[in-house]
N, C-alpha and C. Protein backbone atom coordinates (compact mmCIF):
# COMPACT_ATOMS: atom_id res chain seq x y z
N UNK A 1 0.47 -30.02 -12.85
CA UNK A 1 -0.25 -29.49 -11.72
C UNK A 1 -0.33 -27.96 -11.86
N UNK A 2 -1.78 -27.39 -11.64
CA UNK A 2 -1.57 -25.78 -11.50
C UNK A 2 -1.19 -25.17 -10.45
N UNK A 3 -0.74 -23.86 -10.72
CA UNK A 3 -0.25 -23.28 -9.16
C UNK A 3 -0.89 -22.01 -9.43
N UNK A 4 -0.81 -21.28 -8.02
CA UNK A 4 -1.46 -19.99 -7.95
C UNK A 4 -0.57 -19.28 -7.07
N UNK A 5 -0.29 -18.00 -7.49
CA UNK A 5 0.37 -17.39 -6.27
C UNK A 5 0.05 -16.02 -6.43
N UNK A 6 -0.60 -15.88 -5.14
CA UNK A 6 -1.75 -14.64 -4.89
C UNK A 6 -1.29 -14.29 -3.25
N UNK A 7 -1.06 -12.84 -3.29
CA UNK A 7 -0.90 -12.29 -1.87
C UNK A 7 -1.52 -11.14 -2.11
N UNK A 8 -2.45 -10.89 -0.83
CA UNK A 8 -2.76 -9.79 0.00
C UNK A 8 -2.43 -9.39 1.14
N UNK A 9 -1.84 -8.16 1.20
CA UNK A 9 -1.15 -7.34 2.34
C UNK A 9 -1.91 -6.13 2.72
N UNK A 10 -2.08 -5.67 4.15
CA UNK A 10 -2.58 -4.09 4.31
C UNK A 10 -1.93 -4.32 5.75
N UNK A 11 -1.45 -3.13 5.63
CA UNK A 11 -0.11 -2.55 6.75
C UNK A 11 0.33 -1.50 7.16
N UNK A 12 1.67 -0.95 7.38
CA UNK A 12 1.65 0.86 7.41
C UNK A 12 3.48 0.54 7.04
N UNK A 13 3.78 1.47 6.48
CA UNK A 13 4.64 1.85 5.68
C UNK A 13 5.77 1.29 7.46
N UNK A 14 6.96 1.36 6.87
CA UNK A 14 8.06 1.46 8.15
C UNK A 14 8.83 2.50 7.74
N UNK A 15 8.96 2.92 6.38
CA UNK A 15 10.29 4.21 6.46
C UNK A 15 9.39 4.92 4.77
N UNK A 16 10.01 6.22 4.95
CA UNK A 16 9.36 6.92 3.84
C UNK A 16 9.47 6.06 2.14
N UNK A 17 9.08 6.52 1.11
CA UNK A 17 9.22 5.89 0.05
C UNK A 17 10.69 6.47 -0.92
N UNK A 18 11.65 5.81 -1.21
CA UNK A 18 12.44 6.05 -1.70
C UNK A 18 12.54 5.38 -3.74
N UNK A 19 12.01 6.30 -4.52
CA UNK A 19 12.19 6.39 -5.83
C UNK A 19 13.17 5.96 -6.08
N UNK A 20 13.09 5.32 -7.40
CA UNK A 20 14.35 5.08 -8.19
C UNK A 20 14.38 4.81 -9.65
N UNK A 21 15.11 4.50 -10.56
CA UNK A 21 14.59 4.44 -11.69
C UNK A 21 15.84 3.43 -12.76
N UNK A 22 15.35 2.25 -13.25
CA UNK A 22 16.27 1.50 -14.08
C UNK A 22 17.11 1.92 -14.99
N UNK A 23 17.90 1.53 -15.58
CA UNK A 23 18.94 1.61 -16.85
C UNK A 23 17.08 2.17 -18.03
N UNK A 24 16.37 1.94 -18.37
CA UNK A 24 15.42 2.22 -19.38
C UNK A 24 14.16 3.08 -18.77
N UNK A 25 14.69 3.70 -17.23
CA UNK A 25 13.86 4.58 -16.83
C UNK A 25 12.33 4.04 -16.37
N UNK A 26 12.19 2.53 -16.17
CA UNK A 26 11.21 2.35 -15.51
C UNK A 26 11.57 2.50 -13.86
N UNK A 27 10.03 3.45 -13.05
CA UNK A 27 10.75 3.43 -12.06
C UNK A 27 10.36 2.37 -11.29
N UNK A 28 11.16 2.39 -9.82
CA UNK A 28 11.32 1.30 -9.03
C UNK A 28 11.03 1.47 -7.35
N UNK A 29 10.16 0.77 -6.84
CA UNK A 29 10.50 1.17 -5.03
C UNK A 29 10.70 0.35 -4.24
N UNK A 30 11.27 -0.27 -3.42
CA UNK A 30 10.92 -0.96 -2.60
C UNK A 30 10.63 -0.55 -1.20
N UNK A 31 9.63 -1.05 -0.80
CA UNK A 31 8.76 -0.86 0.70
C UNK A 31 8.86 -1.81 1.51
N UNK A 32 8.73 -1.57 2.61
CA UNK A 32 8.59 -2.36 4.06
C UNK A 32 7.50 -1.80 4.53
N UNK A 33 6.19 -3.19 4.44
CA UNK A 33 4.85 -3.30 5.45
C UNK A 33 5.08 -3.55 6.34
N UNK A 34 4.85 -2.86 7.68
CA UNK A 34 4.67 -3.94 9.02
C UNK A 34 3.17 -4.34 9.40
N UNK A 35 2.71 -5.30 9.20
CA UNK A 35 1.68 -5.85 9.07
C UNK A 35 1.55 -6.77 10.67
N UNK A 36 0.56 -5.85 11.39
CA UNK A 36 0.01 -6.90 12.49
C UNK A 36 -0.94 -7.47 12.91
N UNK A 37 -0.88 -8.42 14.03
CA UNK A 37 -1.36 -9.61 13.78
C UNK A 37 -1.63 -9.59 15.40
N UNK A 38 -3.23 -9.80 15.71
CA UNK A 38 -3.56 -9.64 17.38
C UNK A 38 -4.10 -11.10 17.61
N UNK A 39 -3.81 -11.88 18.51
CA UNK A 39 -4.15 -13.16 19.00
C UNK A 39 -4.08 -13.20 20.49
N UNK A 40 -5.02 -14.21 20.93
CA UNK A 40 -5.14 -14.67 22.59
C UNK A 40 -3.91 -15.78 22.24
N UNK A 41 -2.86 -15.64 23.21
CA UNK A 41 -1.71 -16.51 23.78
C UNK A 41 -2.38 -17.95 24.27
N UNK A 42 -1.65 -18.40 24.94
CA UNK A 42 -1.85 -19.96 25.57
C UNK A 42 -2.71 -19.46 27.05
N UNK A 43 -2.09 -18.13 27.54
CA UNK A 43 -2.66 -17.93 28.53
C UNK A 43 -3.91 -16.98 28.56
N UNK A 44 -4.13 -16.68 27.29
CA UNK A 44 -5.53 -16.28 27.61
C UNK A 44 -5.55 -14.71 26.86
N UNK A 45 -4.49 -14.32 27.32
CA UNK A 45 -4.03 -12.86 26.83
C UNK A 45 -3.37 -12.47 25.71
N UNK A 46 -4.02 -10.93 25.41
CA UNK A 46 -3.93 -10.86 23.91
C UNK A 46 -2.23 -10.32 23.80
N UNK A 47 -2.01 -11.11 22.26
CA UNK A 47 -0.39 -10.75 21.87
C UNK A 47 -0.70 -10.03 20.69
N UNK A 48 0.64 -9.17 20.45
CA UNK A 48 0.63 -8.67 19.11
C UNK A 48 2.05 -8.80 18.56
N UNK A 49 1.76 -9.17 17.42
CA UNK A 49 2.40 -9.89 16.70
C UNK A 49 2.87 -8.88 15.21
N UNK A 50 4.61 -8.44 14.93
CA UNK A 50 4.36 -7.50 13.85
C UNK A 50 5.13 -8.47 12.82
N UNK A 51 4.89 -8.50 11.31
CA UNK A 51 5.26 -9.21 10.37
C UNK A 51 5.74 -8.20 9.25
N UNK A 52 7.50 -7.92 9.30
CA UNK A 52 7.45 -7.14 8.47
C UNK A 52 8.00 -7.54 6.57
N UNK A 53 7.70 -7.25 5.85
CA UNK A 53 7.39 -7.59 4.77
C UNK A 53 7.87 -6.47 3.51
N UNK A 54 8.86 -7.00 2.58
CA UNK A 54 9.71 -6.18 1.84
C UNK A 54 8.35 -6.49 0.38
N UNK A 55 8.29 -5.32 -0.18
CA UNK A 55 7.74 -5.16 -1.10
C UNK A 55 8.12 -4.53 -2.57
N UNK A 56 8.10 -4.82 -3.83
CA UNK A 56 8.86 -3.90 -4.48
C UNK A 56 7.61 -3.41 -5.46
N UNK A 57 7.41 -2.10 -6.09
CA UNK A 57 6.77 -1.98 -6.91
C UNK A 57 6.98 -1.21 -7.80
N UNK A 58 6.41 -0.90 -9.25
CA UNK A 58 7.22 -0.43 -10.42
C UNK A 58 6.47 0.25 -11.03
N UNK A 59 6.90 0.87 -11.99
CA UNK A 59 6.06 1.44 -12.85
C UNK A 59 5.29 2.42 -12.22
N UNK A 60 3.99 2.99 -12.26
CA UNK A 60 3.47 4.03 -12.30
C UNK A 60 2.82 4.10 -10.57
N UNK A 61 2.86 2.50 -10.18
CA UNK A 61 2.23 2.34 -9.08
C UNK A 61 3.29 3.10 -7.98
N UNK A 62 4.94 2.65 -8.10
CA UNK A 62 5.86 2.98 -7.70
C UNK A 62 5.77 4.48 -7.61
N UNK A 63 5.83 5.15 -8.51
CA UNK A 63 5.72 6.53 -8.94
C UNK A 63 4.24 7.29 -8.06
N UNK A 64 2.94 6.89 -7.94
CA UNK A 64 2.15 7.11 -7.14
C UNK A 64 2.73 7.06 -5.82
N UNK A 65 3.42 5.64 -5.13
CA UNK A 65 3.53 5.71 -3.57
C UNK A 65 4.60 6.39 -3.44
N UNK A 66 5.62 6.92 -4.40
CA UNK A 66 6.54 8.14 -4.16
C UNK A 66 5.72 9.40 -3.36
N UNK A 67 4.41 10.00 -4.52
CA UNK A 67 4.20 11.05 -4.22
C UNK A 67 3.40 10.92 -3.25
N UNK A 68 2.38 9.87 -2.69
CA UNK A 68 1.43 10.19 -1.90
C UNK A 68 1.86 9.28 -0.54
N UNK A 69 2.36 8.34 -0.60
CA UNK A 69 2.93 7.81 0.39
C UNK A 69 3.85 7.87 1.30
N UNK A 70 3.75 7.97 2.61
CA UNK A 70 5.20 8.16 3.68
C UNK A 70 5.16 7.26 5.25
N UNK A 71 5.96 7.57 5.76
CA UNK A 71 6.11 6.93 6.55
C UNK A 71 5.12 6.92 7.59
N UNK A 72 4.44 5.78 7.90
CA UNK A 72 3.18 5.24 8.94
C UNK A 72 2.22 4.81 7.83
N UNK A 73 2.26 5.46 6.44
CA UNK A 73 0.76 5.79 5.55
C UNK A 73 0.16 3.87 5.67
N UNK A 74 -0.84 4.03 5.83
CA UNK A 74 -1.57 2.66 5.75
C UNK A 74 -1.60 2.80 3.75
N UNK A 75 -1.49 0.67 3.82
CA UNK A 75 -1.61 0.48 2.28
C UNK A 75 -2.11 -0.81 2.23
N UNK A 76 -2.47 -1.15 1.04
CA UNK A 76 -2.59 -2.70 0.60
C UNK A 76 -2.18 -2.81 -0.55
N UNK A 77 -1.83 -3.81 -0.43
CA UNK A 77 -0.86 -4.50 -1.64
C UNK A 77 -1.22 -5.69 -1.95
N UNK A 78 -1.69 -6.18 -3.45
CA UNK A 78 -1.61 -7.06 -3.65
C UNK A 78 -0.62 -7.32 -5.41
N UNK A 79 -0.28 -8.66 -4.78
CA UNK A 79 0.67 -9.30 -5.77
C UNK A 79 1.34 -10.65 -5.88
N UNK A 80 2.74 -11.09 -6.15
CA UNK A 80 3.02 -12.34 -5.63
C UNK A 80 4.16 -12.46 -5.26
N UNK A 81 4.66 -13.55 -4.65
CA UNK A 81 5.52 -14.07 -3.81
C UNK A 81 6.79 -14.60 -4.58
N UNK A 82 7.96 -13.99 -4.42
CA UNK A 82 9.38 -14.54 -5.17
C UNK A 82 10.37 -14.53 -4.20
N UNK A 83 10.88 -15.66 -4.59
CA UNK A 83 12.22 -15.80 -3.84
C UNK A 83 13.78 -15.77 -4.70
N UNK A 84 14.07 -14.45 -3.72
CA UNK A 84 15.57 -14.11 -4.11
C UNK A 84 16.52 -14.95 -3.61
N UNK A 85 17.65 -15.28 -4.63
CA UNK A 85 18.69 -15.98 -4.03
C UNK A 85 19.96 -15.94 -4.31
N UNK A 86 21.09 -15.80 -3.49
CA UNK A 86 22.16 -15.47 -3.49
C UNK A 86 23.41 -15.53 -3.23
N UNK A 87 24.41 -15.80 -3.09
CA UNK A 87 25.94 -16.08 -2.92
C UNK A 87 25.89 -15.02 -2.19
N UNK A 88 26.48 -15.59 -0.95
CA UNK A 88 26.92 -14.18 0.37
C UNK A 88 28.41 -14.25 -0.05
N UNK A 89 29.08 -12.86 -0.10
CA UNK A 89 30.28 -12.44 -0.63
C UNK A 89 31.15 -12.98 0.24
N UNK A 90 30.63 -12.69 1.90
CA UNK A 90 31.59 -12.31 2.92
C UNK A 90 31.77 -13.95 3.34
N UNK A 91 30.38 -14.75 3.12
CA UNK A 91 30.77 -16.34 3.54
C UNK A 91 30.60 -17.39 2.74
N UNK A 92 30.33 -17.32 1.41
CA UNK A 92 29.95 -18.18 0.42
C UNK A 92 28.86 -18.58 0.30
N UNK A 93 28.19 -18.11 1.72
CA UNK A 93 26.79 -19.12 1.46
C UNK A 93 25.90 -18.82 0.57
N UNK A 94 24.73 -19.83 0.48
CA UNK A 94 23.61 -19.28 -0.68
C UNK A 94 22.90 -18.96 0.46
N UNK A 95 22.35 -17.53 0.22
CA UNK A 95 21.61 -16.98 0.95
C UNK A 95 20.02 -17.15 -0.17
N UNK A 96 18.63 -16.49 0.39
CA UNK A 96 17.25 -16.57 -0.02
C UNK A 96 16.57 -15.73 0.74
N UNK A 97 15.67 -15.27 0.38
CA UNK A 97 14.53 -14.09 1.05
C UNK A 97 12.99 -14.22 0.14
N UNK A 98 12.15 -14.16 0.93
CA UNK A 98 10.64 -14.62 0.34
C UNK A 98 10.35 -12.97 0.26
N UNK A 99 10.25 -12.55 -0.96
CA UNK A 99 9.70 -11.03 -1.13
C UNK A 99 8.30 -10.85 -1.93
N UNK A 100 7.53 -9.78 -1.75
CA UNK A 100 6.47 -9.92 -2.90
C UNK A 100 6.60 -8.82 -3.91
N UNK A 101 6.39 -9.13 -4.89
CA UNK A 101 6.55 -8.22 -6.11
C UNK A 101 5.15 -7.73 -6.55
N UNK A 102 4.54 -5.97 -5.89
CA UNK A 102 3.33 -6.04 -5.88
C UNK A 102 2.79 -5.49 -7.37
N UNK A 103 1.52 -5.55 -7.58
CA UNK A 103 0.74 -5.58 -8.65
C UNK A 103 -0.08 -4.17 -8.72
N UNK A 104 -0.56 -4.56 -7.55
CA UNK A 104 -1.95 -3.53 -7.26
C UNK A 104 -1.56 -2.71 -5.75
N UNK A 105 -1.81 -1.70 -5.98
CA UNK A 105 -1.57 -1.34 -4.63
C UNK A 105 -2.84 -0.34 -4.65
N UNK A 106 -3.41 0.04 -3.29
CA UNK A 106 -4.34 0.84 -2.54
C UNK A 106 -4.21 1.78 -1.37
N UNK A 107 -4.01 2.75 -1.65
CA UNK A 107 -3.47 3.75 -0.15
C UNK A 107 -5.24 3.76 0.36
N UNK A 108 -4.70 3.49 1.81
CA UNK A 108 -5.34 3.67 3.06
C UNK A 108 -5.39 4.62 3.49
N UNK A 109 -7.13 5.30 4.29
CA UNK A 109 -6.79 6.51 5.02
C UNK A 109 -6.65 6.51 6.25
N UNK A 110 -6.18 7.61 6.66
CA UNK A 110 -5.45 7.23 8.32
C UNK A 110 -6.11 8.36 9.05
N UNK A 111 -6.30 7.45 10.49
CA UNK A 111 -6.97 9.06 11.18
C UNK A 111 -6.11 9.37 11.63
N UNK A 112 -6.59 10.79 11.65
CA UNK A 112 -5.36 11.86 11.80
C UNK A 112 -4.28 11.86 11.57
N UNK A 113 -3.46 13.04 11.59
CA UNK A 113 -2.05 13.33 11.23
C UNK A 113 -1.13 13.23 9.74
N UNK A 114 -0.90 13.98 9.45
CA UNK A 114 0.10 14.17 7.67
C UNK A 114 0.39 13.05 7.53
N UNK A 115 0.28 12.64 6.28
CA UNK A 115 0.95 11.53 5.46
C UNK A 115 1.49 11.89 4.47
N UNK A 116 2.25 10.54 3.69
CA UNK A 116 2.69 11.44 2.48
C UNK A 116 3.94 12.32 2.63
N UNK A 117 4.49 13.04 1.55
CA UNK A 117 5.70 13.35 0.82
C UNK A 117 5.33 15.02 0.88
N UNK A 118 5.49 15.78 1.05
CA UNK A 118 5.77 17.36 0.96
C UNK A 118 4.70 17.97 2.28
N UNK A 119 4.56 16.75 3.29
CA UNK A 119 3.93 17.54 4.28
C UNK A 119 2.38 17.56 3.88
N UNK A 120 1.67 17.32 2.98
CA UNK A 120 0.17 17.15 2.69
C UNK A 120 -0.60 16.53 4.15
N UNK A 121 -2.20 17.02 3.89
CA UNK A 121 -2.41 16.66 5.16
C UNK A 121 -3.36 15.77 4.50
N UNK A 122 -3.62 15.89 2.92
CA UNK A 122 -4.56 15.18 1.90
C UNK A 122 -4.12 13.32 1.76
N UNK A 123 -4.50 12.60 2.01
CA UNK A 123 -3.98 11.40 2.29
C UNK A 123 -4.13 10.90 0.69
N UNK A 124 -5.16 11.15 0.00
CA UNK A 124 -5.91 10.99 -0.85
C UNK A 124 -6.77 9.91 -0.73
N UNK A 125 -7.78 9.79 -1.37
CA UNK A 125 -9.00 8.83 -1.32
C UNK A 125 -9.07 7.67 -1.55
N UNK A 126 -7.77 6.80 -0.69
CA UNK A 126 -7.88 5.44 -1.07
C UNK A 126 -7.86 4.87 -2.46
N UNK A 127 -6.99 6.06 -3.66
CA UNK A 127 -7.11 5.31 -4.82
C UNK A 127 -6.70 4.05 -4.90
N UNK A 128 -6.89 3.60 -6.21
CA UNK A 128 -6.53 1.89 -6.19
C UNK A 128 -5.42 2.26 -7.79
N UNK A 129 -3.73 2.01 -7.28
CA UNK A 129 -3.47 1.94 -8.71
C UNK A 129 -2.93 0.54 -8.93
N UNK A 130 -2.82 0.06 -10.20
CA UNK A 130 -2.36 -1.27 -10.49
C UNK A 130 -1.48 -1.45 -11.74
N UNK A 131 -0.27 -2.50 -11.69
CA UNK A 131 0.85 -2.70 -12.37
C UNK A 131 0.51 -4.02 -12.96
N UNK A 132 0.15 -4.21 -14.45
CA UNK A 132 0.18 -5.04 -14.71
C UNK A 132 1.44 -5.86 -15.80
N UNK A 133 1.20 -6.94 -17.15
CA UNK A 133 2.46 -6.98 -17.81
C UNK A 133 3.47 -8.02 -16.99
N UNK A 134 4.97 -7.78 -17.75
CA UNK A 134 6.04 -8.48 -17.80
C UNK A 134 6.26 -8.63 -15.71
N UNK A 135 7.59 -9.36 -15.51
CA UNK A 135 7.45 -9.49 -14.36
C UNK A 135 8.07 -8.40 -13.92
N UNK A 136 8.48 -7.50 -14.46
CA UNK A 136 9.36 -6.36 -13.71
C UNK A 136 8.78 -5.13 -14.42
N UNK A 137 7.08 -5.21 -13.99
CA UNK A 137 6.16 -3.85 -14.46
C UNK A 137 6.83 -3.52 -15.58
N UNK A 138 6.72 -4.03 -17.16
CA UNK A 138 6.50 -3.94 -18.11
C UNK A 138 5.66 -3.24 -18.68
N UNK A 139 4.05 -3.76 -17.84
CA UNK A 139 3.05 -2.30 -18.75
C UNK A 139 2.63 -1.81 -17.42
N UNK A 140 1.98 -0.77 -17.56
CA UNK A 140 1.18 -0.12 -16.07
C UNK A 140 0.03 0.59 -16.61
N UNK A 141 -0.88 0.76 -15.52
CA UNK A 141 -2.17 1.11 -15.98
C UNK A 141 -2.42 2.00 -14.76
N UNK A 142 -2.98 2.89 -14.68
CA UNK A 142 -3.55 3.95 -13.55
C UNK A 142 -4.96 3.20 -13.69
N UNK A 143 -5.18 2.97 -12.31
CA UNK A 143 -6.66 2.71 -11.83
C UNK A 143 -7.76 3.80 -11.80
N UNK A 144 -7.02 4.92 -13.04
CA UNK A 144 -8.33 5.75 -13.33
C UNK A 144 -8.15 7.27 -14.02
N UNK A 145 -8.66 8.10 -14.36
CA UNK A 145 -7.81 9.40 -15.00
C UNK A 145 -6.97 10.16 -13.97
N UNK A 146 -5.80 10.29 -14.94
CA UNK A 146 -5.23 10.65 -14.57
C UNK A 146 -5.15 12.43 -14.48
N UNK A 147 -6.48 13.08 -15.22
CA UNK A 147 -6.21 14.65 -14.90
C UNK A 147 -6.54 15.02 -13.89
N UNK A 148 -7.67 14.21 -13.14
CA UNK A 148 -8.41 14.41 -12.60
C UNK A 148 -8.03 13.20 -10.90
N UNK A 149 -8.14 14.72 -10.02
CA UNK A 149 -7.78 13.90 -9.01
C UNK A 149 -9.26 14.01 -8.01
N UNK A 150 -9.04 12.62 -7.32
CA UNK A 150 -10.60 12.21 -6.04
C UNK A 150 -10.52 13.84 -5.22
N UNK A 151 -11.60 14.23 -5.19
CA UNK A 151 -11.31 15.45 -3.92
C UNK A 151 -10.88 15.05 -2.58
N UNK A 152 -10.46 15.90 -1.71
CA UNK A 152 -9.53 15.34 -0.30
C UNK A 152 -11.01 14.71 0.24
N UNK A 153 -10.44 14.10 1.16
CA UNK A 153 -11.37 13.80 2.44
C UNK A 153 -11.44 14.31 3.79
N UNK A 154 -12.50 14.88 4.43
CA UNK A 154 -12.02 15.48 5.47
C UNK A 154 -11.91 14.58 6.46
N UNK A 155 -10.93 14.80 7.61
CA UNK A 155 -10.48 14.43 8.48
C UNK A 155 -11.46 14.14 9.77
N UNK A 156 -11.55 13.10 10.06
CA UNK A 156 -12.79 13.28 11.63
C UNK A 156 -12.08 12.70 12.72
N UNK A 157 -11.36 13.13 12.61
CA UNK A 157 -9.78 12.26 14.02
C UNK A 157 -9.72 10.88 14.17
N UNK A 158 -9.18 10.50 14.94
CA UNK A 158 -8.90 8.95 14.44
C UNK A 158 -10.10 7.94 14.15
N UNK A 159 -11.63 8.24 14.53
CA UNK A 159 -12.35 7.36 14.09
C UNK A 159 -12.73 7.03 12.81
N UNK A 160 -11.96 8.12 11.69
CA UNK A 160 -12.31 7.37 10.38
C UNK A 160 -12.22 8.83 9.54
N UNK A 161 -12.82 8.62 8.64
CA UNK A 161 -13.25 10.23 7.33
C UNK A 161 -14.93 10.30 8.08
N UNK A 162 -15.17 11.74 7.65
CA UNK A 162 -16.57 12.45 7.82
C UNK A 162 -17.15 12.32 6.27
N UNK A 163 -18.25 11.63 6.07
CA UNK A 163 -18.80 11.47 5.05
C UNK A 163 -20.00 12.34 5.49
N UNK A 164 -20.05 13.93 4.36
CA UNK A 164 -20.83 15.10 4.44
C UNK A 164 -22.78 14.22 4.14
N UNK A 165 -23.40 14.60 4.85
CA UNK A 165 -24.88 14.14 4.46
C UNK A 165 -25.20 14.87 2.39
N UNK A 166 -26.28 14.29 2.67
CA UNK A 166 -26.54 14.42 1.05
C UNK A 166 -27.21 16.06 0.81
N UNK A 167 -26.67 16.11 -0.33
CA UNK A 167 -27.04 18.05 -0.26
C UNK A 167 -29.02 18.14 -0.93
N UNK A 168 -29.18 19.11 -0.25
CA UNK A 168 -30.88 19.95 -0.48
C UNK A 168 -31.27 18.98 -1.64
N UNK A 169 -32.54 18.48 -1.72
CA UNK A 169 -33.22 18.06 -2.41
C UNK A 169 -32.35 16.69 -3.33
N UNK A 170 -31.69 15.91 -2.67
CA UNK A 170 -31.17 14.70 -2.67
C UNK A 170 -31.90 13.79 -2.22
N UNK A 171 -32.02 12.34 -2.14
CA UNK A 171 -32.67 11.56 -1.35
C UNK A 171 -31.35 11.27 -0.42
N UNK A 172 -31.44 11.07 0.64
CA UNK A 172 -30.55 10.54 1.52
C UNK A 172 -29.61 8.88 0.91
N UNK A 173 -28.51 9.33 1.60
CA UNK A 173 -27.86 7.60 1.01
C UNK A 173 -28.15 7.04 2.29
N UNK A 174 -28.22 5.78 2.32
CA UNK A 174 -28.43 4.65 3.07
C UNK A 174 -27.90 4.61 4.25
N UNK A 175 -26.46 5.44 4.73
CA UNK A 175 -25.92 5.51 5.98
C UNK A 175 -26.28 6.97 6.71
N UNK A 176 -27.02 7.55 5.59
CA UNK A 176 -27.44 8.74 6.17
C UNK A 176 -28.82 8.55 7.23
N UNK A 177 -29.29 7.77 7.02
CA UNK A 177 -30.42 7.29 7.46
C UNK A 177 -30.27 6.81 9.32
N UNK A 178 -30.54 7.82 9.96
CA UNK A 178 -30.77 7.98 11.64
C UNK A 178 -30.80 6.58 12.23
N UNK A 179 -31.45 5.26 11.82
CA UNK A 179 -31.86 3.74 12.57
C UNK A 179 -31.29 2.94 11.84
């Protein structure tokens, strides 16, 4: 029988990103998404619902949500689903936890307010980086050059980024368009 195991996550960080790095110097992070979830109840009225979700990621992707990622930063993650399992010291039991081990990750932009690691107010442009390879990010790949970084985005308060109209003697893009 085939199997598939595919997860997509987009959420906001719960605590800043804490680096780390193996016995052979690949590095390492693990994250907590709180990922929510809005539904009408039995009675009619809306609930919200938060799902929080341990994530680990490696390699270069890890190393990206060090520098650009912090606490609140919206993300998506995709990757797959493993379960840890374990002998509890203190009671014998076998303990288990459903974690995802992500692949790809995508920073989100957020309206308003600093994100990120040294106080930046630059969220950056929703790059997309991705971990591919062995199961414990073996190879990694940047989702694009690396000398060269997206220019910031400006800020238009919480309804989103300001996308500048098209400059003198451009044709207009498609959302530029008034109807």
């Amino acid at each position: 029988m085939a199997s598939f195991n595919k997860v997509i996550l987009m959420g906001n960080l719960t605590r800043d990103v804490e680096l780390k790095y193996t016995g052979n110097q690949t590095a390492v992070t693990e994250i907590t998404l709180a990922v929510n979830d809005r539904r009408r109840g039995q009675d009619g009225q809306w609930q919200e619902e938060t799902t929080f979700v341990d994530v680990t990621l490696w390699g270069r992707t890890a190393e990206v949500a060090d520098q650009y990622l912090g606490k609140g930063s919206g993300v998506m993650v995709e990757g797959r689903l493993r379960l840890d399992q374990w002998d509890d010291k203190q009671t014998g039991q076998r303990r288990s936890r459903l974690r995802v081990t992500g692949e790809r990750m995508q920073m989100l932009p957020r309206g308003g307010g600093n994100g990120g690691n040294g106080g930046s107010s630059s969220q950056g442009s929703g790059g997309s980086y991705n971990t591919t390879g062995a199961q414990y990010g073996g190879g990694s790949n940047y989702g694009g050059n690396t000398s060269q970084q997206a220019p910031p985005q400006q800020d238009n308060g919480p309804g989103g980024f300001y996308d500048p109209p098209a400059q003198q003697g451009m044709p207009p893009a498609d959302d530029d368009i008034p109807f």
